[in-house]
N, C-alpha and C. Protein backbone atom coordinates (compact mmCIF):
# COMPACT_ATOMS: atom_id res chain seq x y z
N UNK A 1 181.47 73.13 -214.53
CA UNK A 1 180.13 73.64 -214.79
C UNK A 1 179.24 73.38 -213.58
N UNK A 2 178.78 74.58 -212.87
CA UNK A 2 177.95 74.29 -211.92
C UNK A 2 176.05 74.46 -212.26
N UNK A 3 175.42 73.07 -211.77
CA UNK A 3 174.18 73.07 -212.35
C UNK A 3 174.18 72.75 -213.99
N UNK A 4 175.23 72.32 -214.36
CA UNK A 4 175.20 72.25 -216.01
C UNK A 4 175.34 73.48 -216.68
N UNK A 5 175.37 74.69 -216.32
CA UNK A 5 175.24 75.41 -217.11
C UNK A 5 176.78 76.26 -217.69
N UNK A 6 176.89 76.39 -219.13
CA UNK A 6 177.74 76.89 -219.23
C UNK A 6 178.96 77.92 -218.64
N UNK A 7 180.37 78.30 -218.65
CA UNK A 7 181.29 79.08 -218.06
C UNK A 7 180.49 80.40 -219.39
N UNK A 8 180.68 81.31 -217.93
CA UNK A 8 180.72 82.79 -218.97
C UNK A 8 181.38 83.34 -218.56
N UNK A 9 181.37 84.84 -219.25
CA UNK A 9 182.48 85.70 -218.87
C UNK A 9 181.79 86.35 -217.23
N UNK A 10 180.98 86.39 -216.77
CA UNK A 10 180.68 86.46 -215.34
C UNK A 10 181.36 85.93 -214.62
N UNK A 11 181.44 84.40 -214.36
CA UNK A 11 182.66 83.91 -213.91
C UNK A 11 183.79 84.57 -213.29
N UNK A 12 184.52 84.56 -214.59
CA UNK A 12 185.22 85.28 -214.69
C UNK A 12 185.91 86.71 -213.88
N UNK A 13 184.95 87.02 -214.23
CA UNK A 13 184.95 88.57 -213.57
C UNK A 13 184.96 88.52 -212.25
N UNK A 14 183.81 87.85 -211.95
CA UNK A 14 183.53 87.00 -210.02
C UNK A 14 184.70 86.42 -209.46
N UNK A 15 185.40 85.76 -210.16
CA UNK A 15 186.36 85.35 -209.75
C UNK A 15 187.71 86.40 -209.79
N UNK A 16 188.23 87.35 -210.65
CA UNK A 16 188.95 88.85 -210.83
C UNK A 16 188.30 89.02 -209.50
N UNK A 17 188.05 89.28 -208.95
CA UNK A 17 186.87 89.86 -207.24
C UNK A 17 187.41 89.37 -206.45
N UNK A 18 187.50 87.80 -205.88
CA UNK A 18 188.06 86.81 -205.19
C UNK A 18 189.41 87.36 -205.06
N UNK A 19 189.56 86.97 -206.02
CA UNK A 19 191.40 87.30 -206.33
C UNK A 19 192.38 88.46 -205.79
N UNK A 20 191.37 89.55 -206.41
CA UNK A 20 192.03 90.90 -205.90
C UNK A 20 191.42 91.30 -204.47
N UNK A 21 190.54 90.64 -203.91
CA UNK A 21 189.94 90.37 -202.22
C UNK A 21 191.57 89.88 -201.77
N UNK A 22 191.57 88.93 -202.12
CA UNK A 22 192.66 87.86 -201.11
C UNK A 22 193.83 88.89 -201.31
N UNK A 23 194.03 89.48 -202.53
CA UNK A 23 195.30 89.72 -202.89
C UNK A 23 195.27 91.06 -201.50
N UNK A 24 194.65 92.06 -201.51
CA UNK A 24 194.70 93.07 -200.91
C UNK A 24 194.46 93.04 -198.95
N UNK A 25 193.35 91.76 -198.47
CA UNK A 25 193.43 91.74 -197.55
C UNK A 25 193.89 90.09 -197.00
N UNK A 26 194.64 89.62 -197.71
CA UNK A 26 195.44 88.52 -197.28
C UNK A 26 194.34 87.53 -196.87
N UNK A 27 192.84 87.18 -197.42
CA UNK A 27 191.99 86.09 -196.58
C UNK A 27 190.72 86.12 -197.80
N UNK A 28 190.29 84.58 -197.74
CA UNK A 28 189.11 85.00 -198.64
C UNK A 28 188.43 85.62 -198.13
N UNK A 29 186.87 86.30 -199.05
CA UNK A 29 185.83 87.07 -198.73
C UNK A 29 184.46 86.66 -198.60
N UNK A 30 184.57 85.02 -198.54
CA UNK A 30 183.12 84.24 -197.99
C UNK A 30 183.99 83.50 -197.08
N UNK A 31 184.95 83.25 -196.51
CA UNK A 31 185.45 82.44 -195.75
C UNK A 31 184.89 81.89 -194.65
N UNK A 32 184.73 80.67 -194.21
CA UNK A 32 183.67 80.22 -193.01
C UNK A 32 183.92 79.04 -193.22
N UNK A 33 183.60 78.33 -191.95
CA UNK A 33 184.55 76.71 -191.66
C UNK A 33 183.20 76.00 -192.00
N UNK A 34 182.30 76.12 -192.83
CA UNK A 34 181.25 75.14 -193.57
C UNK A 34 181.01 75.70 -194.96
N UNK A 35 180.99 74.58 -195.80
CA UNK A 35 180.48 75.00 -197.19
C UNK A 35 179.19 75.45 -197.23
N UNK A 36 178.48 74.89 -196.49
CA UNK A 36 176.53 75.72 -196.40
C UNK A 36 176.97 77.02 -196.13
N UNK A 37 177.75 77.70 -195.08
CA UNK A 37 178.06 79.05 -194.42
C UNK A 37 178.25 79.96 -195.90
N UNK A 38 179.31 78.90 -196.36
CA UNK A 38 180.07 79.93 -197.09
C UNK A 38 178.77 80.03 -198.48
N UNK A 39 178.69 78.98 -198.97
CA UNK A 39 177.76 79.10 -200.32
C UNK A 39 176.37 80.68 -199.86
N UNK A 40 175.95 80.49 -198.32
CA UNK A 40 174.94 81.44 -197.79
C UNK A 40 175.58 82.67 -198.42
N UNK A 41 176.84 82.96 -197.68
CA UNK A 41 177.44 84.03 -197.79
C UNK A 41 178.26 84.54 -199.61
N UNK A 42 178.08 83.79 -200.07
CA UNK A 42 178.23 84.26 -201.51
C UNK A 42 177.00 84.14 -202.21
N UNK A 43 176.04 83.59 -201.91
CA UNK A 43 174.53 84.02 -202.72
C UNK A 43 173.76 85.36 -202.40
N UNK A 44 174.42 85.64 -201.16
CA UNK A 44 173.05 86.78 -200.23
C UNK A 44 174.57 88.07 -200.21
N UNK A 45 176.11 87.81 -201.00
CA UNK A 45 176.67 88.45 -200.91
C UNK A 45 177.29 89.68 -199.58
N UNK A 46 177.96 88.82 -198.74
CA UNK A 46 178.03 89.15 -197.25
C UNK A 46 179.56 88.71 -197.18
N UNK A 47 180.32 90.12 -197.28
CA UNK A 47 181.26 90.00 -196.97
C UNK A 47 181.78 91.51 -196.31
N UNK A 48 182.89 91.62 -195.55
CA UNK A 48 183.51 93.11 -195.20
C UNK A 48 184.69 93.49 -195.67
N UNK A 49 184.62 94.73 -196.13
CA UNK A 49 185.62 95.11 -197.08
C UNK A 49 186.82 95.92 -195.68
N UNK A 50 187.71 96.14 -195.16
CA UNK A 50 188.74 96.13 -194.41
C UNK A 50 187.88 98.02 -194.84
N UNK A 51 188.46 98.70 -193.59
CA UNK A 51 188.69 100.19 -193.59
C UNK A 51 189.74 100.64 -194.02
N UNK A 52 191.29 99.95 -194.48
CA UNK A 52 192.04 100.69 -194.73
C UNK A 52 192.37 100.58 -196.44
N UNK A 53 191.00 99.66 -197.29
CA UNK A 53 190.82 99.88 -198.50
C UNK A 53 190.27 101.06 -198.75
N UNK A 54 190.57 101.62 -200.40
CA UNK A 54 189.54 103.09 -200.38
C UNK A 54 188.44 102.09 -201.09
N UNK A 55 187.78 103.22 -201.26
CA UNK A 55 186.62 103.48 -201.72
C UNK A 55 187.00 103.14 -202.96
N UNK A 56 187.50 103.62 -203.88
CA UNK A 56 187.31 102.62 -205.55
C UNK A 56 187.83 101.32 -205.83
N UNK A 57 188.56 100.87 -205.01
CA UNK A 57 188.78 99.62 -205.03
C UNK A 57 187.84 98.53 -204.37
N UNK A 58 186.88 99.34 -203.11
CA UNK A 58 186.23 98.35 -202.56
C UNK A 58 184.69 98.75 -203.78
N UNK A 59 184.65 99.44 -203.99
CA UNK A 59 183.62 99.68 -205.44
C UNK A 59 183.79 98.99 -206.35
N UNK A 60 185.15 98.65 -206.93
CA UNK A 60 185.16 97.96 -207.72
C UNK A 60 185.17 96.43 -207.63
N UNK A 61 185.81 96.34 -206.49
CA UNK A 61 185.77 94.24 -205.86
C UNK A 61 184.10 94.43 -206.09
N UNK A 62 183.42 95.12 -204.94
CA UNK A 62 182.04 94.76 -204.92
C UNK A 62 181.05 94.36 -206.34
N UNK A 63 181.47 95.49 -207.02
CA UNK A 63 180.92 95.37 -208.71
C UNK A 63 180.85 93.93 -209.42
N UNK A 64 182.66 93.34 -209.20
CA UNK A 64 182.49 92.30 -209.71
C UNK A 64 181.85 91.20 -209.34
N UNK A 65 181.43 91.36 -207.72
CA UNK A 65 180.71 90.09 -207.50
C UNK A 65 179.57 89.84 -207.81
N UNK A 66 179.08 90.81 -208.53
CA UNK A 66 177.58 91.00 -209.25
C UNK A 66 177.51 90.33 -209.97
């Protein structure tokens, strides 16, 4: 539980995102050699989706990180 607050199905889903990131371009998608870097880069949502993904898959990773 981060901040105390309950797991939801957001989570969840955010994490389905992660997953199918790594799975498709072999690397996480906040990756950065500091936890401040990385936490920046998953609050302000800053990541690059590879060019040789299409378009509904990088639509759909993006979705879930919402």
């Amino acid at each position: 539980m981060a901040q105390c607050l309950p797991h939801t199905k957001t989570v969840d889903l955010w994490t389905l995102g992660v997953l199918a990131y790594k799975l498709l371009c072999s690397k996480a998608p906040f990756l950065t050699t500091t936890y401040q870097e990385s936490y920046r880069k998953i609050m302000t949502l800053q990541f690059k989706m590879p060019p040789d993904v299409t378009k509904p898959v990088a639509h759909l990773i993006s979705r879930l990180f919402l």
